[in-house]
Protein backbone atom coordinates (compact mmCIF):
# COMPACT_ATOMS: atom_id res chain seq x y z
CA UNK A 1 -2.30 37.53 26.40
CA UNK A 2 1.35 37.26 26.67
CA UNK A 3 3.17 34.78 28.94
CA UNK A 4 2.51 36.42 32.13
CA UNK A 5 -1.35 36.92 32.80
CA UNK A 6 -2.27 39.89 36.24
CA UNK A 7 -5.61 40.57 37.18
CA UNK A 8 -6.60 42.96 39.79
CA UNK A 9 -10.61 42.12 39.82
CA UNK A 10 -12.57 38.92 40.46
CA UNK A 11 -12.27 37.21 37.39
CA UNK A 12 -10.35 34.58 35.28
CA UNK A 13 -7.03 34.81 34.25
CA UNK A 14 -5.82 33.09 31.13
CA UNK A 15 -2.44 32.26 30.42
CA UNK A 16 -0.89 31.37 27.20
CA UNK A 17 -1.55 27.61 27.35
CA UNK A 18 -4.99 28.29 28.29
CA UNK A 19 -5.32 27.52 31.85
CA UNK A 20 -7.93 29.75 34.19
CA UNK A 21 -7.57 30.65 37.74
CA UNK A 22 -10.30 32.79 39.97
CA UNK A 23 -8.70 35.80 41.85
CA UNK A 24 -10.03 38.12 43.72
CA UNK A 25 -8.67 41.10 44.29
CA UNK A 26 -5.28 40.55 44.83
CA UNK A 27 -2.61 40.12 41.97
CA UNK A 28 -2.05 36.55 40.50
CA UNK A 29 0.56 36.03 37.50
CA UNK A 30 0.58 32.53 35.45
CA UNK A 31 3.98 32.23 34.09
CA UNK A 32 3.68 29.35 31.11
CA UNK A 33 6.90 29.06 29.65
CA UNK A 34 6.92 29.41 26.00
CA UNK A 35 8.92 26.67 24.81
CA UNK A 36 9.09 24.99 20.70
CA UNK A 37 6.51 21.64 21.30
CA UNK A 38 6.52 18.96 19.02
CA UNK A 39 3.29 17.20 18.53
CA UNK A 40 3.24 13.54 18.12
CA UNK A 41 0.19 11.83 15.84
CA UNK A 42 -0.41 8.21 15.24
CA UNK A 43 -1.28 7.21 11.78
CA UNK A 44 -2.50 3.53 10.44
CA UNK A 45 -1.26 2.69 6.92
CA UNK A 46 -3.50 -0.12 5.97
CA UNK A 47 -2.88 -3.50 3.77
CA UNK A 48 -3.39 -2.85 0.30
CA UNK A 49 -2.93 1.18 0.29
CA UNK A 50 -1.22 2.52 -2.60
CA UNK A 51 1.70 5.29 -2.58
CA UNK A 52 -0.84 7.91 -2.92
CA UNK A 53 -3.24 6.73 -0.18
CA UNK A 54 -0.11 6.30 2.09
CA UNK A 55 0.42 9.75 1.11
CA UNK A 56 -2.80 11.28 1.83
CA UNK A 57 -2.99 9.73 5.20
CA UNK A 58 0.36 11.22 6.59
CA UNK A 59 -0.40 14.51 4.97
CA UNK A 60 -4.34 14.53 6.57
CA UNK A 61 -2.00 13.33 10.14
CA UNK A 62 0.18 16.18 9.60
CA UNK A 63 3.32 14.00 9.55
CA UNK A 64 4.30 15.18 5.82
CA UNK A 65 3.13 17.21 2.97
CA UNK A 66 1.27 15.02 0.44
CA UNK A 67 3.35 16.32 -2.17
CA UNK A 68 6.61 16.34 -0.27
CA UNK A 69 6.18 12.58 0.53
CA UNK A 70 4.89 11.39 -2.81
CA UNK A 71 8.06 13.30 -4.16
CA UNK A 72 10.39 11.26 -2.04
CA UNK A 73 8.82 8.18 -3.25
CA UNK A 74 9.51 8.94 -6.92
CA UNK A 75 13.21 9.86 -6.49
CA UNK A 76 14.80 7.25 -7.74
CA UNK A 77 18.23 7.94 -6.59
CA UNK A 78 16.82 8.47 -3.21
CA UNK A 79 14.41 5.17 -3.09
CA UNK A 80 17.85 2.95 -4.81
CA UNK A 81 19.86 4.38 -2.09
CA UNK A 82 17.47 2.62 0.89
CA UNK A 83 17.82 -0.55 -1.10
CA UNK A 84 14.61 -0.74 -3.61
CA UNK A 85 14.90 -2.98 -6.30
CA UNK A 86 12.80 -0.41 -8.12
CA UNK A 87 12.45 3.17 -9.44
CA UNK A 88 10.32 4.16 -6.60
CA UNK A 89 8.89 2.95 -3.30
CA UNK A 90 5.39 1.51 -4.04
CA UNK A 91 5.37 -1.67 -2.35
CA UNK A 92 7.89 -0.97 0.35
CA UNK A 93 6.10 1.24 2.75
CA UNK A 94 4.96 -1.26 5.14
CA UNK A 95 1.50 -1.62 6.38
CA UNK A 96 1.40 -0.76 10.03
CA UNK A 97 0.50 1.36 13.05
CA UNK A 98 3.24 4.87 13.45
CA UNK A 99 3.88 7.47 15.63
CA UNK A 100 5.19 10.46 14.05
CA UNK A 101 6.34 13.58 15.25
CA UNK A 102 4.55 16.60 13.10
CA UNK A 103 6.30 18.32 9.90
CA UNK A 104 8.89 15.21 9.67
CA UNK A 105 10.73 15.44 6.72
CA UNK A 106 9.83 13.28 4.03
CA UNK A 107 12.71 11.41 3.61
CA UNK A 108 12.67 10.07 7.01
CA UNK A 109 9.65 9.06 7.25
CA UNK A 110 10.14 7.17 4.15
CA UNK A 111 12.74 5.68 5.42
CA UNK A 112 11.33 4.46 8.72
CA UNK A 113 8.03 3.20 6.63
CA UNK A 114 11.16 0.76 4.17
CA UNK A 115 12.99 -0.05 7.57
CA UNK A 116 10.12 -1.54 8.84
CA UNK A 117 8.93 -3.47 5.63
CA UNK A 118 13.01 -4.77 5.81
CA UNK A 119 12.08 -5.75 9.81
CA UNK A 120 9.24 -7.31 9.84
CA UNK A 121 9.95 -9.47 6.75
CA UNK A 122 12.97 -10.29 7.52
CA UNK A 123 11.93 -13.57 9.60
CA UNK A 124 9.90 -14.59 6.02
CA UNK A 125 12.53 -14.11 3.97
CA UNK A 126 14.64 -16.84 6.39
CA UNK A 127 14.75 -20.20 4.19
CA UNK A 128 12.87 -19.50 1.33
CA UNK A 129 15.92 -16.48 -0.73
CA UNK A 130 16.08 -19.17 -3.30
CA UNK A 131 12.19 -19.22 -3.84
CA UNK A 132 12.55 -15.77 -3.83
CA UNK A 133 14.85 -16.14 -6.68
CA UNK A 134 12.62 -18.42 -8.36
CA UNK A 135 9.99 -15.44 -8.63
CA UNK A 136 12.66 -13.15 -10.15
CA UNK A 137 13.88 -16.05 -12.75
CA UNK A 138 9.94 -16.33 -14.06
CA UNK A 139 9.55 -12.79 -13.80
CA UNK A 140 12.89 -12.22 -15.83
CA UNK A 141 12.92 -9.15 -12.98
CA UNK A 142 14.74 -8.85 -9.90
CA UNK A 143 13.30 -11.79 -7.27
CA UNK A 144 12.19 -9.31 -4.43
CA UNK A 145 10.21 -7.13 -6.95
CA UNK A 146 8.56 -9.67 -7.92
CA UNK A 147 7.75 -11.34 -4.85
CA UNK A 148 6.17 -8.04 -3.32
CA UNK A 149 4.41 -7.10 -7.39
CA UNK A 150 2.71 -10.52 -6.82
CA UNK A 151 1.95 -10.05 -2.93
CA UNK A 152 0.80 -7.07 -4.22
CA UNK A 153 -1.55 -8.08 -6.61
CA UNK A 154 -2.50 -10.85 -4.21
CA UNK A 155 -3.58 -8.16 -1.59
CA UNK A 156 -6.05 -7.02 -4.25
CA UNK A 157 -7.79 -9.76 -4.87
CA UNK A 158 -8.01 -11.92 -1.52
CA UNK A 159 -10.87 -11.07 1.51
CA UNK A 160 -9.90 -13.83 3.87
CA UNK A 161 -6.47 -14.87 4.96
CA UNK A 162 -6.65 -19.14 3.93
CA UNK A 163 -7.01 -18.03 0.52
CA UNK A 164 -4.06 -15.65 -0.37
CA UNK A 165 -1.98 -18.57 -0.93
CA UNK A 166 -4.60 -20.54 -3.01
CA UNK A 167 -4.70 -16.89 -5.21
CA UNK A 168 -1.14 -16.69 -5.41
CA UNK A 169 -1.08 -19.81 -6.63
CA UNK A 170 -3.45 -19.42 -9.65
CA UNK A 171 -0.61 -16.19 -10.49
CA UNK A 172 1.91 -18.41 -10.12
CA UNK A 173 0.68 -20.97 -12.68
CA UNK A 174 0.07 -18.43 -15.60
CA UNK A 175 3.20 -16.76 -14.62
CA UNK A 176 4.81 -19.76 -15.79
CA UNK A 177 2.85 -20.97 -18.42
CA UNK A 178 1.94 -23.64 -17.01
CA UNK A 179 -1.13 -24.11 -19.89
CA UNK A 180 0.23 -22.37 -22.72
CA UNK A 181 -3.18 -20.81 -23.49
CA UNK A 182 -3.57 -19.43 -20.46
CA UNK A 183 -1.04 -16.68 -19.76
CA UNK A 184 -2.14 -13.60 -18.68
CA UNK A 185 -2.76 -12.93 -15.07
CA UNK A 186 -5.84 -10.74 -15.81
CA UNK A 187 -6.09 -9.11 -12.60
CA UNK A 188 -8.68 -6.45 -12.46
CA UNK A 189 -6.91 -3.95 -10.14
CA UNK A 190 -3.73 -3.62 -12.17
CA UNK A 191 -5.64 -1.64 -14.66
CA UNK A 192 -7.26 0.52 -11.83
CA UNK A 193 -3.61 1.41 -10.61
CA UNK A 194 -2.16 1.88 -14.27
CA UNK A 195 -5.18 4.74 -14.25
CA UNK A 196 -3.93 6.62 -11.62
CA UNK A 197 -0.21 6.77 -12.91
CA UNK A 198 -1.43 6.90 -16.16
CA UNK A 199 -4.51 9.38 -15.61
CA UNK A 200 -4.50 11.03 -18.88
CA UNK A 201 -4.72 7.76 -20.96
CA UNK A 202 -8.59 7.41 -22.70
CA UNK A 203 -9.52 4.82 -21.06
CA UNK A 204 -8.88 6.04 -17.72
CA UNK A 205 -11.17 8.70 -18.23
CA UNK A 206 -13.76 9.11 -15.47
CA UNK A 207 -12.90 5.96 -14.11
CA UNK A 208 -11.11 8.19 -10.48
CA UNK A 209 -10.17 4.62 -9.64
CA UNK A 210 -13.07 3.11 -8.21
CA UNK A 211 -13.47 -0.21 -10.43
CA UNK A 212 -11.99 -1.71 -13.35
CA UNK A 213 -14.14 -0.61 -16.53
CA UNK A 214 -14.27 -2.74 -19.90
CA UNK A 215 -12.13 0.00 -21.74
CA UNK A 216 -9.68 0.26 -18.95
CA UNK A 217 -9.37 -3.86 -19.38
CA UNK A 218 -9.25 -3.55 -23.14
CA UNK A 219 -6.44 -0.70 -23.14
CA UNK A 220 -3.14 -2.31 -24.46
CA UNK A 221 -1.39 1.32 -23.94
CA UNK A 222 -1.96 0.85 -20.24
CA UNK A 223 1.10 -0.61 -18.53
CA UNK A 224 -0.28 -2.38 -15.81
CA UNK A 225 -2.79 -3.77 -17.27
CA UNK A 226 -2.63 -7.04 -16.97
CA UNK A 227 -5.50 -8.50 -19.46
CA UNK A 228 -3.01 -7.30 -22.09
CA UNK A 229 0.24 -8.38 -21.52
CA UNK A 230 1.69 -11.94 -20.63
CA UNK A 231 3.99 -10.80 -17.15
CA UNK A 232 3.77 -9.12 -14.28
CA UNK A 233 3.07 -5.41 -14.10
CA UNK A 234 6.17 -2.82 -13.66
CA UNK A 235 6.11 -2.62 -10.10
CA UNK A 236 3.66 -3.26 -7.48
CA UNK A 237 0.48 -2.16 -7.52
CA UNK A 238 0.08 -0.73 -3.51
CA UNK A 239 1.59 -1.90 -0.07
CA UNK A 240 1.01 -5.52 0.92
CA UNK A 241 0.46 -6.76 4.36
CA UNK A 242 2.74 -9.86 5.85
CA UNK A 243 -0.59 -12.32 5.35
CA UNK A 244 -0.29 -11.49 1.39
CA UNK A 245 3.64 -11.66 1.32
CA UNK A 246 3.86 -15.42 3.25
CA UNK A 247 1.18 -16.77 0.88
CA UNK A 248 3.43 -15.75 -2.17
CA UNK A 249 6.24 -17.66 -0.61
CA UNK A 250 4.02 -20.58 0.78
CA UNK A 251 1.76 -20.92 -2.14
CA UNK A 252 0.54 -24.55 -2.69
CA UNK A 253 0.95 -26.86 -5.60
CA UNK A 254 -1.90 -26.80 -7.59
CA UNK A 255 -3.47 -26.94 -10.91
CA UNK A 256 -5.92 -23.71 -11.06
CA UNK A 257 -5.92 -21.42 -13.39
CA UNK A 258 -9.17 -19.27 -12.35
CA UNK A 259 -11.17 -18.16 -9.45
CA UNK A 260 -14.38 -16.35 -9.26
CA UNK A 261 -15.85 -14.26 -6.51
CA UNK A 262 -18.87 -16.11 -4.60
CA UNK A 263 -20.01 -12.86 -2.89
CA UNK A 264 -18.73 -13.74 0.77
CA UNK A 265 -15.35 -12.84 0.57
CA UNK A 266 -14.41 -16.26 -0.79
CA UNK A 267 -13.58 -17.53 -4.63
CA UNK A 268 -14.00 -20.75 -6.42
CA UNK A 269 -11.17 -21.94 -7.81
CA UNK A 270 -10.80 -24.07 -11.20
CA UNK A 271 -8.52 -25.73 -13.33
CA UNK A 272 -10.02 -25.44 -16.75
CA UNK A 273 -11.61 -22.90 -18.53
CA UNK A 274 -15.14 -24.69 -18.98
CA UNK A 275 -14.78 -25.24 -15.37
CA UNK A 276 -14.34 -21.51 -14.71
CA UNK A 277 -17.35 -20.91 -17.05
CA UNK A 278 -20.04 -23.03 -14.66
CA UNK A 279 -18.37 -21.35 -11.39
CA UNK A 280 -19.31 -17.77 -13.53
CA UNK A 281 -22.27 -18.95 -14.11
CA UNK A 282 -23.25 -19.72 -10.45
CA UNK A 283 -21.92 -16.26 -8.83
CA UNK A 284 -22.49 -14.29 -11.27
């Protein structure tokens, strides 16, 4: 039915935006304006989500085609331009609750997801640029990459809140060498997120993800792996939330190297190897 809805019989009339009014027997017209709407949809990008999982939520919202969006992130020229230490945006797109208008293009709503990461951090970053540096100068990378690689990495790994600066910590202290034998951050879910840039790569095969696999651990040709190399990953490895990003920054002074999962959520933490080995032992 067109704009204008007449009946001359008892019945219901239906105009275009689908409202119903009984007549009866006299004439009755509905005039609904047709007018362009724009829908608005609110989306929750969660702690920890990855530039593809970011992606697939705003495209299942319909804020922004999957591929449109993912394409934004990877443009480097595009992603330096809003400020990323980095060749694309993984990291940056804050965790958080949005309203979006439908069919946004991509570009702005990567840009609104960066301007709020640059808001909301901004009262961390107060104080502490020259720890920030201090990252970058043990990275050998720019500082802020590094900060948000390791918040990053830290997001990963911790359950509850107290103990994303305890984690961070352990990082830290291989970062730097702090016992030359122990040097390699070995964090599981680096390897999981080299497989899905790195999809085609034999160890990835089959993997879709999920969990870290022996050959995915083993794979030196795997970037991010980081059981076989002795720094930080290239980038980060998803989207960390503030929690993960203060306990990078307020990370206490410790001596552990290692932590094991108990099974609740919460690790055991050691400073020696043969320590680590009992704490296996007793979760595991």
């Amino acid at each position: 039915m067109g704009g204008r809805g007449v009946s001359r019989t008892r019945g219901i009339v239906v105009g275009a935006a689908g409202f119903g009014v009984l007549v009866t027997g006299v004439a009755v017209g509905l005039l609904v304006q047709a007018r362009a709407v724009r829908y608005e949809t609110r989306v929750v990008l969660r702690e920890g989500w990855t530039v593809y999982e970011v992606a697939a939520a705003l495209g299942a919202a319909g804020v922004v085609g999957e591929a449109e969006f993912l394409a934004a992130c990877f443009d480097r020229e595009f992603v330096r331009g809003l400020g990323i230490p980095a060749d694309d945006a993984e990291g940056f797109l804050f965790p958080d609750t949005y309203r979006f208008y439908a069919r946004t293009p991509a570009r702005e709503v990567l840009t609104r997801l960066v301007d709020n990461f640059r808001e909301k951090t901004g009262e961390l970053r107060k104080g502490r640029e020259a720890a920030i540096r201090e990252l970058g100068a043990a990275a050998g990378e720019d500082g802020e990459l590094a900060w948000v690689t390791l918040a990053s990495m830290v997001e990963a790994e911790a359950v509850v809140d107290r103990e994303r600066g305890r984690i961070a910590a352990v990082m830290w202290n291989r970062l730097v060498k702090k016992d030359p034998e122990v040097t390699r951050l070995q964090v599981d879910p680096t390897a999981v997120y080299g497989c899905r840039r790195f999809s085609g790569l034999e160890s990835c095969r089959g993997a879709e993800g999920r969990a870290a696999t022996r050959a995915m651990l083993d794979d030196a040709a795997n970037p991010y792996n980081t059981y076989r190399r002795d720094a930080l990953p290239p980038g980060p490895i998803g989207n960390p939330g503030l929690a993960s990003l203060r306990g990078v920054l307020g990370r206490p002074e410790t001596d552990d190297l290692f932590y094991v999962a108990r099974g609740d959520g919460t690790h055991e933490f050691s400073r020696t190897y043969e320590e680590h080995r009992k704490a296996v032992e007793r979760w595991r």
